[in-house]
N, C-alpha and C. Protein backbone atom coordinates (compact mmCIF):
# COMPACT_ATOMS: atom_id res chain seq x y z
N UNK A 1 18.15 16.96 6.74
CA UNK A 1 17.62 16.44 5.50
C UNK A 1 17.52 14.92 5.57
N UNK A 2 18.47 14.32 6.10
CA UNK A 2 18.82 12.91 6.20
C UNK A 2 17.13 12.50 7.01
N UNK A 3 16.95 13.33 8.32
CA UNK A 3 16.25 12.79 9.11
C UNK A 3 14.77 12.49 8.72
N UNK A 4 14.41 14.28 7.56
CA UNK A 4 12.99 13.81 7.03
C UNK A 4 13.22 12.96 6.04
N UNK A 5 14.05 12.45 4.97
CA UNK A 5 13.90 11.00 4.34
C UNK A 5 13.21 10.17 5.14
N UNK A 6 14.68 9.77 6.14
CA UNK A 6 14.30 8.67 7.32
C UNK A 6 12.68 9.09 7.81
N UNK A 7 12.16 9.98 7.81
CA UNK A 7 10.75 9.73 8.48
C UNK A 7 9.23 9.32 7.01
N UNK A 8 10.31 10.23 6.23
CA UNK A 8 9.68 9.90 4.78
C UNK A 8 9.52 8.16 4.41
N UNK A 9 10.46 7.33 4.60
CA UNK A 9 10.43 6.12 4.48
C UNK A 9 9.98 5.65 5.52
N UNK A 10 9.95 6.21 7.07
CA UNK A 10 9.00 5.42 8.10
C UNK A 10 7.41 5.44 7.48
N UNK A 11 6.81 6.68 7.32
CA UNK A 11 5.26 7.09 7.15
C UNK A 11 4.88 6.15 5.63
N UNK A 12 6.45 5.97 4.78
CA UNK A 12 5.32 5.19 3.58
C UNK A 12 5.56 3.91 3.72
N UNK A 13 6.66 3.02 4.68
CA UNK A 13 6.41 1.77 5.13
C UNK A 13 5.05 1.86 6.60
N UNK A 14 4.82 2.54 7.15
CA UNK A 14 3.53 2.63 7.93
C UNK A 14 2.43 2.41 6.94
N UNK A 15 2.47 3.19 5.30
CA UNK A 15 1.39 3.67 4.92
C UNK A 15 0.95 1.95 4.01
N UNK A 16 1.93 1.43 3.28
CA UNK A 16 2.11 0.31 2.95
C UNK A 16 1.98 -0.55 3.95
N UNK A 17 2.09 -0.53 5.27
CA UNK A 17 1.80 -1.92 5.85
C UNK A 17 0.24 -1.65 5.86
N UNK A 18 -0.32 -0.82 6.27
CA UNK A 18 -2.07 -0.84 6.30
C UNK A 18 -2.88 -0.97 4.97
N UNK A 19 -2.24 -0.95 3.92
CA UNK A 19 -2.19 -1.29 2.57
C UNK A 19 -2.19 -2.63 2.10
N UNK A 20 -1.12 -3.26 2.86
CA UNK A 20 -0.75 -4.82 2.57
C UNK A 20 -2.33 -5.78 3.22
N UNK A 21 -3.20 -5.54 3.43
CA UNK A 21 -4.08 -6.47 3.57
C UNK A 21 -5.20 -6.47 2.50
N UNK A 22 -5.75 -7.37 2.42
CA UNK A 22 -6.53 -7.79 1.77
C UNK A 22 -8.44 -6.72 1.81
N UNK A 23 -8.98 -6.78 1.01
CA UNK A 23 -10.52 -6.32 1.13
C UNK A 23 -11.49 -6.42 0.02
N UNK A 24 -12.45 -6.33 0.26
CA UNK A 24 -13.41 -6.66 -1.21
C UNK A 24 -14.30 -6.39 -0.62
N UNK A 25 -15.43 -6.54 -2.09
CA UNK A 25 -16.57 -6.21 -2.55
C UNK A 25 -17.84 -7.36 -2.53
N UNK A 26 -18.98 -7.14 -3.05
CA UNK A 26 -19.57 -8.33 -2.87
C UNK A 26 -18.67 -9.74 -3.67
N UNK A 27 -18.10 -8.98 -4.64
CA UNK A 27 -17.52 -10.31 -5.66
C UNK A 27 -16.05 -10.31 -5.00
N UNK A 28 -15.74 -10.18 -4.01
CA UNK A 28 -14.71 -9.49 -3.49
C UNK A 28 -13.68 -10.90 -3.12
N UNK A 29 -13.03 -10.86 -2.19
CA UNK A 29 -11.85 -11.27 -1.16
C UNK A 29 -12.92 -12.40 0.19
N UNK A 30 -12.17 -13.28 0.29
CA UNK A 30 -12.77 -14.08 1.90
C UNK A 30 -12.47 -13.24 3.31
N UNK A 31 -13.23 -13.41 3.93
CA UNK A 31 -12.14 -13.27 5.34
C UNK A 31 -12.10 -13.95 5.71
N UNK A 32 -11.30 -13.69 7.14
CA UNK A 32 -10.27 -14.59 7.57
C UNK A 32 -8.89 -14.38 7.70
N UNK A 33 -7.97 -15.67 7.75
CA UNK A 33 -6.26 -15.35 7.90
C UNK A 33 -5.77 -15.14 6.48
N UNK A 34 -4.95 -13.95 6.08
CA UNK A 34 -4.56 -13.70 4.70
C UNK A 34 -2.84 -14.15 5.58
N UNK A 35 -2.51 -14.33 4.20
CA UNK A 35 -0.59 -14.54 4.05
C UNK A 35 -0.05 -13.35 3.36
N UNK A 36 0.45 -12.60 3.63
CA UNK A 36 1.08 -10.70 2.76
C UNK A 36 2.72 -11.16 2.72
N UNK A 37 2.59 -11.38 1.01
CA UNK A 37 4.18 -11.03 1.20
C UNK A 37 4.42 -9.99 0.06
N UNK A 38 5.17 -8.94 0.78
CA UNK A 38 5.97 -8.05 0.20
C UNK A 38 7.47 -8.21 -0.34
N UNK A 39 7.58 -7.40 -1.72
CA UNK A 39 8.92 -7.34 -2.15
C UNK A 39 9.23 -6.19 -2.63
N UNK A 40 10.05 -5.40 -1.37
CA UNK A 40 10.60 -3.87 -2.05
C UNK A 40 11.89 -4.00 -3.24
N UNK A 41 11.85 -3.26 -3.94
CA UNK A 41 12.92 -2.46 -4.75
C UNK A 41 13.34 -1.27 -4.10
N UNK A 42 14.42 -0.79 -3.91
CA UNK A 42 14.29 0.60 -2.92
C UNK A 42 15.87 0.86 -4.05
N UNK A 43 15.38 2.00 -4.47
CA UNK A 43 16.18 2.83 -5.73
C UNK A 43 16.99 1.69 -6.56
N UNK A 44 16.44 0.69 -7.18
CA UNK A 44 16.90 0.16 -7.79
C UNK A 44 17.33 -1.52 -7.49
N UNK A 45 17.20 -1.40 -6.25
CA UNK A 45 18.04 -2.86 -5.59
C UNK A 45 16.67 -3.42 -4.71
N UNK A 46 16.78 -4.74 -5.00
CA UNK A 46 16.28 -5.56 -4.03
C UNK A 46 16.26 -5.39 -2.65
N UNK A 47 14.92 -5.22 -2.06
CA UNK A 47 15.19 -5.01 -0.15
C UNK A 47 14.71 -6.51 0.08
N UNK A 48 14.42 -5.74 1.35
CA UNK A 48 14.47 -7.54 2.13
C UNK A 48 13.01 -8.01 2.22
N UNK A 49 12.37 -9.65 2.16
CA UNK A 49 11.30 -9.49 1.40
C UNK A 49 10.51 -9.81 3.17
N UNK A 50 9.22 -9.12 2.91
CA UNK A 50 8.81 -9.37 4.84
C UNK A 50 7.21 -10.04 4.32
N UNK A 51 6.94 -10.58 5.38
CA UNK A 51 5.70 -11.21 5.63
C UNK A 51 4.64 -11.32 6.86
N UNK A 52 3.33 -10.89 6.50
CA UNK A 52 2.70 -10.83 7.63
C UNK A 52 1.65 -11.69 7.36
N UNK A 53 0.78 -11.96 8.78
CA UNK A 53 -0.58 -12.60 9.27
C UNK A 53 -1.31 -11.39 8.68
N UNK A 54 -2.41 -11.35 8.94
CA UNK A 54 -3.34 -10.05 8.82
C UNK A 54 -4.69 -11.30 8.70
N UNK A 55 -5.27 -10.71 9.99
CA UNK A 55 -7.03 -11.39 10.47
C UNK A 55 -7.94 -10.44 9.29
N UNK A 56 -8.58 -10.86 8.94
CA UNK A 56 -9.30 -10.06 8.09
C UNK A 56 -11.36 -10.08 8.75
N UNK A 57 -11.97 -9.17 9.45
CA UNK A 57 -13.18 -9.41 9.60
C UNK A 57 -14.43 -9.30 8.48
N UNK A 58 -15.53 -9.33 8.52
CA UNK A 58 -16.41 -9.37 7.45
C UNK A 58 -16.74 -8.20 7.30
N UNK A 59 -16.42 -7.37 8.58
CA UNK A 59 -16.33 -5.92 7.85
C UNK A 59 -15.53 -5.31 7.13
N UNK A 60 -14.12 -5.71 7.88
CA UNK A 60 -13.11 -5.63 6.72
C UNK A 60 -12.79 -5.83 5.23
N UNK A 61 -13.71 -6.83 4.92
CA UNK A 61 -13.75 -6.90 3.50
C UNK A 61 -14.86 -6.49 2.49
N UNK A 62 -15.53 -5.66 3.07
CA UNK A 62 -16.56 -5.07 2.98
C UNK A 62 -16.63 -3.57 1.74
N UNK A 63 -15.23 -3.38 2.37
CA UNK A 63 -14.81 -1.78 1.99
C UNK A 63 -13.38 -1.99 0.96
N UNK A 64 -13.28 -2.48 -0.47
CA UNK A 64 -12.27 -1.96 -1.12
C UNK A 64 -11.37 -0.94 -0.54
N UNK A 65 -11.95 0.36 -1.11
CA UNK A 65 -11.00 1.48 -1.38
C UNK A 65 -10.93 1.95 -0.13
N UNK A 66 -11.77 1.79 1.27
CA UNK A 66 -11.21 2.22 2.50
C UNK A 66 -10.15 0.90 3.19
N UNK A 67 -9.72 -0.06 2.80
CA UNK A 67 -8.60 -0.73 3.28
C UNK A 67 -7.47 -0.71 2.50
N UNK A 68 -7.61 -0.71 1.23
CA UNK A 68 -6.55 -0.41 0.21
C UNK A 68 -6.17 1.14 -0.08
N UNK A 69 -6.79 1.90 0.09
CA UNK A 69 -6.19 3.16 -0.16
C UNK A 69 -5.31 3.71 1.23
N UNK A 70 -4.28 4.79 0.36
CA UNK A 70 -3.39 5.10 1.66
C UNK A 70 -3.96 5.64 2.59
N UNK A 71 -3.25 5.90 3.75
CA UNK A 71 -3.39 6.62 4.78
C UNK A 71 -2.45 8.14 5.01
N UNK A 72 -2.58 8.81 5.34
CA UNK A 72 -1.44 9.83 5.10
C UNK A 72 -1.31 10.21 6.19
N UNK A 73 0.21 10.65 6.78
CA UNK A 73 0.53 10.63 7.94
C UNK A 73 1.58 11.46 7.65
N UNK A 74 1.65 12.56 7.45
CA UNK A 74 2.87 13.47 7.13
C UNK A 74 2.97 14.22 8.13
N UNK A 75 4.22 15.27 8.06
CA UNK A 75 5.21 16.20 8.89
C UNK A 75 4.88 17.36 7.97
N UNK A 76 4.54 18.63 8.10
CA UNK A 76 5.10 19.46 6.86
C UNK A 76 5.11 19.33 5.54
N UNK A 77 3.47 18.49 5.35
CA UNK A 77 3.30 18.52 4.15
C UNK A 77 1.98 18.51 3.97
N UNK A 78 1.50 18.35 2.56
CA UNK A 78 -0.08 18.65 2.60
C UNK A 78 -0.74 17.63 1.12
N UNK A 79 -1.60 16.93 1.39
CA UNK A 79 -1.29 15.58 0.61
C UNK A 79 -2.72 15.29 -0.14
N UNK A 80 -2.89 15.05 -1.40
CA UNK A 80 -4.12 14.82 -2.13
C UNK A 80 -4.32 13.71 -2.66
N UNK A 81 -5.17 13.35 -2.57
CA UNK A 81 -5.67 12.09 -3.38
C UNK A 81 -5.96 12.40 -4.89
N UNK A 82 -5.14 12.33 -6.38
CA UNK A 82 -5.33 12.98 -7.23
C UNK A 82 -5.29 11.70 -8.18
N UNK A 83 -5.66 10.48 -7.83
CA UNK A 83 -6.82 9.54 -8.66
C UNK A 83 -7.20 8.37 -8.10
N UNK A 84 -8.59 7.49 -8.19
CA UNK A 84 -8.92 6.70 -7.56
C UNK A 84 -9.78 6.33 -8.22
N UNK A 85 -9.64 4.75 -8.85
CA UNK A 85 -10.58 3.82 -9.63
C UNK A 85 -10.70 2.99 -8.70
N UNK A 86 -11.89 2.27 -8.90
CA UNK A 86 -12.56 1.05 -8.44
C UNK A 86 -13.19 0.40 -8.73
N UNK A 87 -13.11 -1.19 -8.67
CA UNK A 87 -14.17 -1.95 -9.34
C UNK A 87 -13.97 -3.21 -8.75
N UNK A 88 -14.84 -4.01 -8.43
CA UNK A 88 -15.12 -5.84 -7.47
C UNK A 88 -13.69 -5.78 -7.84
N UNK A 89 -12.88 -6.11 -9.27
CA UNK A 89 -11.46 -6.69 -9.00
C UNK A 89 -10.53 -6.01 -9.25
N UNK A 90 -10.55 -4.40 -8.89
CA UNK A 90 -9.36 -3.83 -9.21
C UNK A 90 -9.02 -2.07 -8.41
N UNK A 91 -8.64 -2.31 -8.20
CA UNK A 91 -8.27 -0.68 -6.80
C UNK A 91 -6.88 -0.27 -7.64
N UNK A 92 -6.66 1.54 -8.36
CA UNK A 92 -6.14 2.07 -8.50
C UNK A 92 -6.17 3.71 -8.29
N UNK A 93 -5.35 3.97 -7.15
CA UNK A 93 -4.93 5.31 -6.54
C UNK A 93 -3.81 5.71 -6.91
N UNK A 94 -3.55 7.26 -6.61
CA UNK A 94 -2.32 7.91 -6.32
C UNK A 94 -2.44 9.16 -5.32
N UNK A 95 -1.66 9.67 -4.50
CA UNK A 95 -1.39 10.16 -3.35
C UNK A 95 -0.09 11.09 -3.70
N UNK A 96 -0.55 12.36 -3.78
CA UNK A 96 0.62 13.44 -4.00
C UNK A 96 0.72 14.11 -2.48
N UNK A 97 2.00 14.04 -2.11
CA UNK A 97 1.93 15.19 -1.05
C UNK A 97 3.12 15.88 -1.15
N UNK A 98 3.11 17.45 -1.06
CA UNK A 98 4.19 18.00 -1.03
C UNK A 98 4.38 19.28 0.08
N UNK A 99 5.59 19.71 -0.06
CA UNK A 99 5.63 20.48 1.63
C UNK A 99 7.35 20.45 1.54
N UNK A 100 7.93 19.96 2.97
CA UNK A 100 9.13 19.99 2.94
C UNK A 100 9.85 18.94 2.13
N UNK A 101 8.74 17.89 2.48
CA UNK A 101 9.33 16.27 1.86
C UNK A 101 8.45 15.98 0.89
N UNK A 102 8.58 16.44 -0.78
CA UNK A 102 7.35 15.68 -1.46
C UNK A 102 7.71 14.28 -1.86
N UNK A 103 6.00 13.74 -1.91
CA UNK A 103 5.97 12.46 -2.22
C UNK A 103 5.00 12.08 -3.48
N UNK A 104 5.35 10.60 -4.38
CA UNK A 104 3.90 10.68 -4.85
C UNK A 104 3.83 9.10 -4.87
N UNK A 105 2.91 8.91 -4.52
CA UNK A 105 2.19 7.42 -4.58
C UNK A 105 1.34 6.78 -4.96
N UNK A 106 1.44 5.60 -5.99
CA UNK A 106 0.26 5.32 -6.35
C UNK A 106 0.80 3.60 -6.09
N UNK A 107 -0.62 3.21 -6.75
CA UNK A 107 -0.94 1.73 -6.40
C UNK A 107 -1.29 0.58 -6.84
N UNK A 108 -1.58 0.19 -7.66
CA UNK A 108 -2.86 -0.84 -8.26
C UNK A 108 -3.08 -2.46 -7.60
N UNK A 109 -4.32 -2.68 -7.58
CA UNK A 109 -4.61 -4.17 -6.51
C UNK A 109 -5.67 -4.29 -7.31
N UNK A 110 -4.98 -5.58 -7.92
CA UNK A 110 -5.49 -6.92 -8.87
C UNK A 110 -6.21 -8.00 -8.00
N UNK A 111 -7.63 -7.48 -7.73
CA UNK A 111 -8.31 -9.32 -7.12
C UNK A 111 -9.00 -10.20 -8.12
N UNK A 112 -8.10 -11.04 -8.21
CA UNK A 112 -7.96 -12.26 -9.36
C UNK A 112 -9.60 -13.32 -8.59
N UNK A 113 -9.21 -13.71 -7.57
CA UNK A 113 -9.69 -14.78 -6.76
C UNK A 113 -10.09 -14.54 -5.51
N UNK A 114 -11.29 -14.99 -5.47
CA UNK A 114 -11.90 -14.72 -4.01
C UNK A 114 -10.61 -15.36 -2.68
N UNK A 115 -9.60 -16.04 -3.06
CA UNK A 115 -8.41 -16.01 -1.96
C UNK A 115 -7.31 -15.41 -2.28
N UNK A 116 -7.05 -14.97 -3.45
CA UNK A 116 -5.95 -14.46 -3.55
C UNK A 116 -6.29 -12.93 -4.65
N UNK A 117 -5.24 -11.61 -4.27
CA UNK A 117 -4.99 -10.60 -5.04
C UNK A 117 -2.92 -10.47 -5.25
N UNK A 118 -2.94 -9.17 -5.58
CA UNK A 118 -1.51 -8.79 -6.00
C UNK A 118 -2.22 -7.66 -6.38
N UNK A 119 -0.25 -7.15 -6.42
CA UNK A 119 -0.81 -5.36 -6.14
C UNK A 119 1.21 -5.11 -6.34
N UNK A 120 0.83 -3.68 -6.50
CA UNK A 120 2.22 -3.04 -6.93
C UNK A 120 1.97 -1.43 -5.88
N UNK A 121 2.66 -1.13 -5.55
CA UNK A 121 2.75 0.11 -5.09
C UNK A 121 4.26 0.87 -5.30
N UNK A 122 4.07 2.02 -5.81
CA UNK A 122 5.62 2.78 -6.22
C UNK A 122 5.31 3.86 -5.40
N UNK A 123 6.24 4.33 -4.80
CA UNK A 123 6.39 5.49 -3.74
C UNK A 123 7.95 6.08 -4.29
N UNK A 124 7.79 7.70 -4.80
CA UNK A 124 8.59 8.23 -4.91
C UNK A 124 8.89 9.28 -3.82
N UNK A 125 10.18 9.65 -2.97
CA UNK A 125 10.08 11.04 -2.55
C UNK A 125 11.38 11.79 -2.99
N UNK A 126 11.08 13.29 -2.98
CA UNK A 126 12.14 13.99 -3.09
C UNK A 126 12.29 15.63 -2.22
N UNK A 127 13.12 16.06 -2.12
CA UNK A 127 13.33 17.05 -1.68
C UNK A 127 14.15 18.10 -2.69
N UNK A 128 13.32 19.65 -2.09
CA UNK A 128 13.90 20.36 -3.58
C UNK A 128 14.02 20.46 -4.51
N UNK A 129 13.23 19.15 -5.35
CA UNK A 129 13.19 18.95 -6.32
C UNK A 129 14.65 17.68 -6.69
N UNK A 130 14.88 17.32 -6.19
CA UNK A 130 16.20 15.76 -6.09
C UNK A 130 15.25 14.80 -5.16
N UNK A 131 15.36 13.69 -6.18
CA UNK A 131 15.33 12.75 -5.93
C UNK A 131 15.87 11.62 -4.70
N UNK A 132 14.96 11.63 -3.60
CA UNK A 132 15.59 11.22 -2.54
C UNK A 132 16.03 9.84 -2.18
N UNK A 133 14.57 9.01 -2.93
CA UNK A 133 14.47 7.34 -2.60
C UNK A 133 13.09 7.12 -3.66
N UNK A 134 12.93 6.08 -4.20
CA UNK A 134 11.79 5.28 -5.15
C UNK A 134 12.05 3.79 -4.55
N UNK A 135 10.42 3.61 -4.33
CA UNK A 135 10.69 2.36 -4.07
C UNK A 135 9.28 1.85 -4.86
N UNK A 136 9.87 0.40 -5.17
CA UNK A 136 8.74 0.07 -5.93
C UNK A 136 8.17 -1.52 -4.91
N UNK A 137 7.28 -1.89 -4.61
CA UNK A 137 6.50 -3.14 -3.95
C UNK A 137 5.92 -3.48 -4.67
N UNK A 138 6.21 -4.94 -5.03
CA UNK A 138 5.30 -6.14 -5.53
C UNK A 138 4.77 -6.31 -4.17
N UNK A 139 3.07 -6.79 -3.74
CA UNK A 139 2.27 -7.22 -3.26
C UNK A 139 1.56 -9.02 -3.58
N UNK A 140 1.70 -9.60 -2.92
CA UNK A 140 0.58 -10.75 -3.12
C UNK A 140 0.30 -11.67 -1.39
N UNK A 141 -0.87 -11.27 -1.74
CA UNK A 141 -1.85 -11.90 -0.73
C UNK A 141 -2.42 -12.82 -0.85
N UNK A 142 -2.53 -14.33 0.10
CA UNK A 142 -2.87 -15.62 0.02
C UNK A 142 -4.04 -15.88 1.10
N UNK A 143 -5.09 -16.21 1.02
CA UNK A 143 -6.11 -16.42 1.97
C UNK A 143 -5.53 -18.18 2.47
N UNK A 144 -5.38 -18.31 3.78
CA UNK A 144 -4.66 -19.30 4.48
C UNK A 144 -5.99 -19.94 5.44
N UNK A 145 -6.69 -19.77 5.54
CA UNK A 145 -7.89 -20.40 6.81
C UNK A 145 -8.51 -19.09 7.54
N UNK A 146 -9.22 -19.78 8.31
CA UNK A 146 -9.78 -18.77 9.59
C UNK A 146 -9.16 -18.11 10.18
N UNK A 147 -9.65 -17.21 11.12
CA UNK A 147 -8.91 -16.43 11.77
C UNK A 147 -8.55 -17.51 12.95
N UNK A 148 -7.36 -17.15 14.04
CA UNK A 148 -7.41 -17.69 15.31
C UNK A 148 -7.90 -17.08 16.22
């Protein structure tokens, strides 16, 4: 049980890091070098806060809801996309999957400024119906220069 958590929290920090970048629309996001900093809550408590580069190309920002929406990468489970808004400044999903390990995830990404968005993502999982881990991510992304 211990182990599918542990893989449960690998696949939705996988699913959240491909999440953590930036994308837009014509009224969208720059490309280029974005700044991602994340801040988990993980059942209640402060985690540790991480930060990435992320190159962004002109295709990349091309596509909202295919860079911001999850990816799903499960074990023994079977996973739906059961809502998805979109608009130039605003991406809101959720991601049910259930099986051995259910999960549910949703999202919302606020693009304020052609250099900068923010975004929240809550990821619940449980098993059996108990509550295994909730974690909640503040998102904000800083457009920093060109790529290198």
């Amino acid at each position: 049980m211990r182990a599918a958590v542990q893989r449960c929290g690998a696949y939705l920090a996988l699913g959240l890091g491909l999440m953590a970048g930036p994308s837009a629309s014509a009224d969208g996001l720059q490309e280029g070098l974005w700044r991602v900093l994340n801040k988990p809550e993980i059942n209640g408590a402060a985690g540790p806060e991480t930060q990435n580069m992320r190159c962004l190309t002109a295709d990349d920002v091309k596509d909202l809801s295919k860079t911001f929406s999850p990816v799903s990468r499960t074990t023994n489970s079977a996973c739906e996309q059961v809502e998805h808004e979109s608009t130039p400044q605003r991406l809101k999903w959720r991601l049910q999957c259930r099986g051995q390990l259910d999960m549910d995830v949703a999202g919302e990404f606020i693009f304020d400024r052609p250099d900068h968005y923010s975004a929240t993502v809550v990821a619940t999982s449980s098993m059996m119906g108990k509550l295994m881990q909730s974690v909640r991510t503040t998102i904000e992304g800083q457009h920093v220069g060109a790529c290198q």
